[in-house]
Protein backbone atom coordinates (compact mmCIF):
# COMPACT_ATOMS: atom_id res chain seq x y z
CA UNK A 1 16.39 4.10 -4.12
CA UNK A 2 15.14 1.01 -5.33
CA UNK A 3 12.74 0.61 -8.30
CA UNK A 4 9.12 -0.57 -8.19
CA UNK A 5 9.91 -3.83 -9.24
CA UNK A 6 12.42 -4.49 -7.27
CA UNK A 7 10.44 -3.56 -4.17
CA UNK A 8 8.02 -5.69 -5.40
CA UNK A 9 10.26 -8.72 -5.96
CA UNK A 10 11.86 -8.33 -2.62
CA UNK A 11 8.16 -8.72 -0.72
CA UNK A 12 7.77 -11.89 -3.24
CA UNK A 13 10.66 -13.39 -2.09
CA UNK A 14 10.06 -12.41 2.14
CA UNK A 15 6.65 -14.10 1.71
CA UNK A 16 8.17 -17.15 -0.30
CA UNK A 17 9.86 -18.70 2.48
CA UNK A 18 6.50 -19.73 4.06
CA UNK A 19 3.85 -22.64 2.65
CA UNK A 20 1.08 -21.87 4.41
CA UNK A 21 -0.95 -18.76 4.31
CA UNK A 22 -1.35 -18.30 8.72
CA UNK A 23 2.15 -17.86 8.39
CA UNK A 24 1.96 -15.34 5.43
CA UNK A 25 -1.19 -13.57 7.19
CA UNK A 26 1.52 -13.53 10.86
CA UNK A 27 4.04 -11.58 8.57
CA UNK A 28 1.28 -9.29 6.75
CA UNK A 29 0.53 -8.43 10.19
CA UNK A 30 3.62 -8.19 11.72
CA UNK A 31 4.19 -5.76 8.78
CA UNK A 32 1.10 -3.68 9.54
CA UNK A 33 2.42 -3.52 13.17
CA UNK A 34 5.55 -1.82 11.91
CA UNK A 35 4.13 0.61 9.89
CA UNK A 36 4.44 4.39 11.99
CA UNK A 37 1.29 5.56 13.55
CA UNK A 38 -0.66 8.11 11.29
CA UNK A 39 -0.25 11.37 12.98
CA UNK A 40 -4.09 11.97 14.31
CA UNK A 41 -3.59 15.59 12.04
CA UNK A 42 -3.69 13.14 8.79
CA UNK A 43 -6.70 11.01 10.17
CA UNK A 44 -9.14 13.26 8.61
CA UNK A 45 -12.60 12.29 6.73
CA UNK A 46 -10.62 13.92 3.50
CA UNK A 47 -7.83 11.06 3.98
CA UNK A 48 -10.26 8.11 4.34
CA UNK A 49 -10.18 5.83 1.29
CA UNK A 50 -13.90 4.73 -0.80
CA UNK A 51 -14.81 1.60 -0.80
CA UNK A 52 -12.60 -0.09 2.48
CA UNK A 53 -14.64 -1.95 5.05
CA UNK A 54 -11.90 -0.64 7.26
CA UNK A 55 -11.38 2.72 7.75
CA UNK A 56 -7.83 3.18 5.95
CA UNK A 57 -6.67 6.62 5.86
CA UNK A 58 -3.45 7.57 3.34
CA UNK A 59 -1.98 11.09 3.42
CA UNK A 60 0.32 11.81 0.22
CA UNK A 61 3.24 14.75 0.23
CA UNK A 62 5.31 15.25 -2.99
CA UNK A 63 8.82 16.21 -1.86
CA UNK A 64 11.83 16.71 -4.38
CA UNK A 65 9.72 15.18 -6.96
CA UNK A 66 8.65 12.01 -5.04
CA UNK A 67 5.77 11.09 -3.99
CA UNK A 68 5.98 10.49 -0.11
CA UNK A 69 2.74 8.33 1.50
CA UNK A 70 1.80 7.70 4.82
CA UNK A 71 -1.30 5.33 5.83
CA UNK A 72 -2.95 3.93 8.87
CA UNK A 73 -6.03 1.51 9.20
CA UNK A 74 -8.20 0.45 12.11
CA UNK A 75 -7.65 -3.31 11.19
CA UNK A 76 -4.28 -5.24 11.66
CA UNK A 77 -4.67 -7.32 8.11
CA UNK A 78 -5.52 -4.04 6.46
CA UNK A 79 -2.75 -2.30 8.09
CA UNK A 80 -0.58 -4.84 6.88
CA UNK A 81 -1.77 -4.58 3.06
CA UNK A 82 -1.49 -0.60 3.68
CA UNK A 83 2.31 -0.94 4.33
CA UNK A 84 3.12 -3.01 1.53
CA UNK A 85 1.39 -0.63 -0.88
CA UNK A 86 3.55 2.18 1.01
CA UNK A 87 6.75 0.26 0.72
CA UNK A 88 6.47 -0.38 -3.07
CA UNK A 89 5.23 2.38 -4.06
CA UNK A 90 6.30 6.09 -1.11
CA UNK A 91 9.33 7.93 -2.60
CA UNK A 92 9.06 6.92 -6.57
CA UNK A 93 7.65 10.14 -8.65
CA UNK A 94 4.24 10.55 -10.34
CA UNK A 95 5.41 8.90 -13.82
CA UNK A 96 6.61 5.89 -11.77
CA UNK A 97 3.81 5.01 -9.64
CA UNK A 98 1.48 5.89 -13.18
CA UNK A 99 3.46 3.80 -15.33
CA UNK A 100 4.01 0.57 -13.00
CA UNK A 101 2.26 -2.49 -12.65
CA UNK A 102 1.90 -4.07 -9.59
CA UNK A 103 2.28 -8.02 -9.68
CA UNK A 104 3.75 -8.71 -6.30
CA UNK A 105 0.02 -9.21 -5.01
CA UNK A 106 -0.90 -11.78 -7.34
CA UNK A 107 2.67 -13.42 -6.99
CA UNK A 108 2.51 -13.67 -3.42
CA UNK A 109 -0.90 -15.27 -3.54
CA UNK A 110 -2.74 -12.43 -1.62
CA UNK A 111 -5.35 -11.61 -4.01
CA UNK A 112 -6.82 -15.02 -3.66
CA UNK A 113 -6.78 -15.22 0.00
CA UNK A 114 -8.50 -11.97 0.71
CA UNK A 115 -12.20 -11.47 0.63
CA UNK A 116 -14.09 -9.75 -1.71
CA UNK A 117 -14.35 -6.99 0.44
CA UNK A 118 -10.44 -6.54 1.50
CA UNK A 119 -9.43 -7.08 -2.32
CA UNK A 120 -12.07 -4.10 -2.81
CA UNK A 121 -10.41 -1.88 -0.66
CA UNK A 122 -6.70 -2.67 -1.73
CA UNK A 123 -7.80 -1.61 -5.61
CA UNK A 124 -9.22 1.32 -3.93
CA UNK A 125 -6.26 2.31 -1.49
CA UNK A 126 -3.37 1.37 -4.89
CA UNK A 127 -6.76 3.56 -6.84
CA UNK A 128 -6.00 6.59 -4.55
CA UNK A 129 -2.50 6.25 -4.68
CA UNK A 130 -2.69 6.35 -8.49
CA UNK A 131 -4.79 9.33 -8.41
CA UNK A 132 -2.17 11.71 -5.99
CA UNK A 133 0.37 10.62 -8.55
CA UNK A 134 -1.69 11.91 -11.25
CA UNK A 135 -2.21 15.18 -9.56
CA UNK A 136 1.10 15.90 -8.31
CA UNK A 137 2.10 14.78 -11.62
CA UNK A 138 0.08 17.25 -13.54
CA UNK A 139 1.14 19.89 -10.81
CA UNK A 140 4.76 19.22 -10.93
């Protein structure tokens, strides 16, 4: 399994290839697209995240000592920001996901090109995800 830095540096380098940010926002969503269906059992009021615009629901399983992560949103951009979170962070254990840092959204120049209220909701989604660690961690 790859590390959370390398994760990260492989989205830096998939969203490098392309100048312009329509092309970068095409590939979020084409990521979002990708990303399984939440099972309609997950999409509970108990799953939804604080603070989205969007309704973003994440369901979080800890299995062999990982922490496993599903997510779904009602939005295609959102969706898209949902599966990167997923992919960088699904399958690394509590003390990973506590003790990384996560760059890759800064590097790839999304921070600046979302608005207010979609940057709000990703540091509450990466917030939540933080917070299962924690509690699997303390349970583990």
């Amino acid at each position: 399994m790859a590390t959370i830095n390398e994760i990260q540096e492989e989205i830096i380098e998939e969203f490098s290839i392309f100048d312009n940010w329509m092309d970068k926002y095409a590939l979020l969503i084409e990521m979002g697209n990708a990303l399984p269906p939440l099972e309609v059992k997950y999409k509970t009021q108990n799953n939804l995240i604080e603070g989205c615009q969007s309704r973003v629901w994440l369901q979080a399983d800890f299995d062999g000592g990982k922490v496993l992560f599903q997510g779904d949103s009602d939005t295609v951009i959102v969706k898209g920001m949902v599966s990167l979170l997923i992919r960088v962070l699904s399958g690394q254990t509590p003390q990973e996901i506590l003790s990384s840092k996560l760059h890759f959204i800064e590097d790839i120049g999304l921070k600046e090109h979302l608005s207010p209220t979609r940057s709000n909701g990703l540091i509450a989604m990466y917030r939540q995800m933080r917070l299962y660690a924690m509690a699997f961690g303390v349970s583990s």
